[in-house]
C-alpha atoms as a PDB file:
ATOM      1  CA  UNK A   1      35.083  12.908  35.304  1.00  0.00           C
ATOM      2  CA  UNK A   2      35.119  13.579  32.015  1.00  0.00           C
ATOM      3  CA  UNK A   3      32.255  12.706  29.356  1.00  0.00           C
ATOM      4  CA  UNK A   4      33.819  10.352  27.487  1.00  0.00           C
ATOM      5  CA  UNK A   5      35.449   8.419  30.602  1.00  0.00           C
ATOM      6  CA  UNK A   6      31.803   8.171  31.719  1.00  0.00           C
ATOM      7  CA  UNK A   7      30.441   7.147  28.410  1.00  0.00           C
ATOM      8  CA  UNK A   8      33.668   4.459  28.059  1.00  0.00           C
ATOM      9  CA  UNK A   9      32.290   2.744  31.663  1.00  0.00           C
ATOM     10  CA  UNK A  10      28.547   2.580  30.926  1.00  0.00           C
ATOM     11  CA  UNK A  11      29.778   0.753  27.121  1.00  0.00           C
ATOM     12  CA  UNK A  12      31.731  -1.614  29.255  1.00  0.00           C
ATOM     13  CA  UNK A  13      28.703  -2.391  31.584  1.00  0.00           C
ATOM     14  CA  UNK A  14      26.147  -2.220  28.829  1.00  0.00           C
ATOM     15  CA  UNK A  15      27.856  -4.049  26.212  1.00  0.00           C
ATOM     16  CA  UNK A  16      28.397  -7.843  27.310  1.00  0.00           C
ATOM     17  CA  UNK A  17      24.923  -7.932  28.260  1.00  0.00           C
ATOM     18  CA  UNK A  18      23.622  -6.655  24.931  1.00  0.00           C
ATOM     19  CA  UNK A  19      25.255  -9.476  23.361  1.00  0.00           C
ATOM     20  CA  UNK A  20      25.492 -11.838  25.837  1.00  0.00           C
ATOM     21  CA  UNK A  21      21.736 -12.482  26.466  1.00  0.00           C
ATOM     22  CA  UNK A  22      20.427 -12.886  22.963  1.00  0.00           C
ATOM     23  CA  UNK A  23      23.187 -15.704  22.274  1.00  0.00           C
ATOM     24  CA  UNK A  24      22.836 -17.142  25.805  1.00  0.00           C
ATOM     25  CA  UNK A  25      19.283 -17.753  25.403  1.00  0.00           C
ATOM     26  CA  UNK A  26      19.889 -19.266  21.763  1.00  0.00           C
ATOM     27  CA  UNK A  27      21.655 -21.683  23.908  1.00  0.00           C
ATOM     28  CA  UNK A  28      19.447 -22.440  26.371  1.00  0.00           C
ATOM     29  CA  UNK A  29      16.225 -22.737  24.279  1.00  0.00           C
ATOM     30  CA  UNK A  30      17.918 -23.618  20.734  1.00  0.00           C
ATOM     31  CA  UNK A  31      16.055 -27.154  19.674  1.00  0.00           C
ATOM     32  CA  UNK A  32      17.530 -26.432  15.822  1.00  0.00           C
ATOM     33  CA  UNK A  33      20.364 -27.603  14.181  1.00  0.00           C
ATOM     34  CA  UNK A  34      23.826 -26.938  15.327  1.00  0.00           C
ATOM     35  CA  UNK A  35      24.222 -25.390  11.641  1.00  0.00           C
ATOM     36  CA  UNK A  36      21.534 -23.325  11.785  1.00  0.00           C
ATOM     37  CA  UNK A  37      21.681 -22.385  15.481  1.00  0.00           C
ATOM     38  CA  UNK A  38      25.248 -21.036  14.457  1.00  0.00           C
ATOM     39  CA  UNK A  39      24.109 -19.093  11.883  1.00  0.00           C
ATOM     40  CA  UNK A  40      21.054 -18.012  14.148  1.00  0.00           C
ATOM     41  CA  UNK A  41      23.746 -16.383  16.607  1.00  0.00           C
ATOM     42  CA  UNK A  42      25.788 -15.071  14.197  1.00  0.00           C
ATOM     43  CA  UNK A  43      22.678 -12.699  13.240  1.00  0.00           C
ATOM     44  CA  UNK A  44      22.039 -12.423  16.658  1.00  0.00           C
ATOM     45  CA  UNK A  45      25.381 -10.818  17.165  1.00  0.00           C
ATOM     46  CA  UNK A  46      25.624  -8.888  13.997  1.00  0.00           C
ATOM     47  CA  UNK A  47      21.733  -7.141  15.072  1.00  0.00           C
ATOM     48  CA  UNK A  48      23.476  -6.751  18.738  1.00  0.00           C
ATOM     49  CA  UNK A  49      26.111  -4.938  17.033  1.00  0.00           C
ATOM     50  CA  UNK A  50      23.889  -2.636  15.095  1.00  0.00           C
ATOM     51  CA  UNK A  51      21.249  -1.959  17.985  1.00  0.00           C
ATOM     52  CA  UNK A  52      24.074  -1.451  20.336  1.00  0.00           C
ATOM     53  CA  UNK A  53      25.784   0.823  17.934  1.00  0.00           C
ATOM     54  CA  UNK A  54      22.643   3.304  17.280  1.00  0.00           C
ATOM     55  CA  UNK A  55      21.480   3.339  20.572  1.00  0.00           C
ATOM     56  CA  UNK A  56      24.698   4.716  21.802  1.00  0.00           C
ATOM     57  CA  UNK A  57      24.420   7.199  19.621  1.00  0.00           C
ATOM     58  CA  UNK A  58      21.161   7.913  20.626  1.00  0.00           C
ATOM     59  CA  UNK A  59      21.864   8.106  24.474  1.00  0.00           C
ATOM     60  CA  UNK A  60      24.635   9.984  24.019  1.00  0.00           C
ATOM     61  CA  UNK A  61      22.812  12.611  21.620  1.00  0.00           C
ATOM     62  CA  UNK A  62      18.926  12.448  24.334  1.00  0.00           C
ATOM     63  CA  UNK A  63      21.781  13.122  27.170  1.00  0.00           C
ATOM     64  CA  UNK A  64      23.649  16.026  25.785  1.00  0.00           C
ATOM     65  CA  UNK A  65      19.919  17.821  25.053  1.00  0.00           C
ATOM     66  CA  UNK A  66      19.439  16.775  28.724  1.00  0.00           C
ATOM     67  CA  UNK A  67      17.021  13.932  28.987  1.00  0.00           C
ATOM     68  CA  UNK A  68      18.730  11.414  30.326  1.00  0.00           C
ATOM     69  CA  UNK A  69      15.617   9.359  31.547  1.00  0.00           C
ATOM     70  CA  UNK A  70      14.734   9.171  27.988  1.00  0.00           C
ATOM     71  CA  UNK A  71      18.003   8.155  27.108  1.00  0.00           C
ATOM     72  CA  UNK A  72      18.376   5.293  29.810  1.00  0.00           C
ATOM     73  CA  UNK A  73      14.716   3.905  28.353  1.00  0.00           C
ATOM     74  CA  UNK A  74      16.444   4.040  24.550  1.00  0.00           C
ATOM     75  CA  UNK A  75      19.500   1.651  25.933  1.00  0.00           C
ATOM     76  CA  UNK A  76      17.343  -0.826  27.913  1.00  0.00           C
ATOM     77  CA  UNK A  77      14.576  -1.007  25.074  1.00  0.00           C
ATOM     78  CA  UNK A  78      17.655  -1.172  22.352  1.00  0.00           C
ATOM     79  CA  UNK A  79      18.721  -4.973  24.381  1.00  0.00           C
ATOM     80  CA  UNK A  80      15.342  -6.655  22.834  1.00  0.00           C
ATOM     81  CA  UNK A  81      15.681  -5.803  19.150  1.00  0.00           C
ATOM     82  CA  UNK A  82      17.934  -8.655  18.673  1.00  0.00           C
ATOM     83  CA  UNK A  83      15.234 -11.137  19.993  1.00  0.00           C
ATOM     84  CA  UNK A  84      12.680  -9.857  17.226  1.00  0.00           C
ATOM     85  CA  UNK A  85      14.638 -11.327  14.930  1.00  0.00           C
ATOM     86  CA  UNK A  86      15.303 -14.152  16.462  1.00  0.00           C
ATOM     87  CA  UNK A  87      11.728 -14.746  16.893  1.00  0.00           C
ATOM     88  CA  UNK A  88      10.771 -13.792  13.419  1.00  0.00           C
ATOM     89  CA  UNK A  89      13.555 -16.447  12.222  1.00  0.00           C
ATOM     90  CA  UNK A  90      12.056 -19.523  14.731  1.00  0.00           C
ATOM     91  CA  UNK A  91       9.025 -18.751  13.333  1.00  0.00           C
ATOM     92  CA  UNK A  92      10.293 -18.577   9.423  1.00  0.00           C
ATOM     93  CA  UNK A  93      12.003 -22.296  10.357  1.00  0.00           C
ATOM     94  CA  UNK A  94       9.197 -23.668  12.379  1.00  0.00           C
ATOM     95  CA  UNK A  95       6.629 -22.664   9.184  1.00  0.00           C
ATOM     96  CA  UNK A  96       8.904 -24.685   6.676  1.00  0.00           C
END
């Protein structure tokens, strides 16, 4: 299989649940404002994007040098940068 095929599949695996969990847990523990709890997950989803978007790049740059352990630690450690700013924006509301 070729590189790209393989890199295609683990984007389709690793995706949804890079932007499904911050939002999903916005929903479950969200106690704000339906105005501000949309614009809460519209951040979440636009820092999703961006995490998501350099961490790929990273992976796919740690794999071609050959660390691929490395590489696997950069994705799942990538999935909890949009919760720091969620956090830091509970807090900034809570402190108001």
């Amino acid at each position: 299989m070729s590189d790209v095929v393989i890199w295609i599949i683990v984007i389709a695996f690793y995706a949804p649940l890079h932007f499904m969990l911050p939002v999903l847990f916005l929903f479950i523990t969200g106690k704000e404002p339906e105005a501000v709890r949309k614009a809460l997950i519209r951040s979440a989803i636009r820092d999703a994007l961006i995490s998501m978007i350099v961490a790929i790049a990273l992976a796919v740059l740690l794999v071609q040098l050959g660390w691929i352990m490395p590489a696997m630690l950069v994705l799942m450690l990538s999935m909890s940068l949009p919760f720091l700013r969620i956090f830091r924006a509970r807090r900034a509301i809570a402190g108001e």
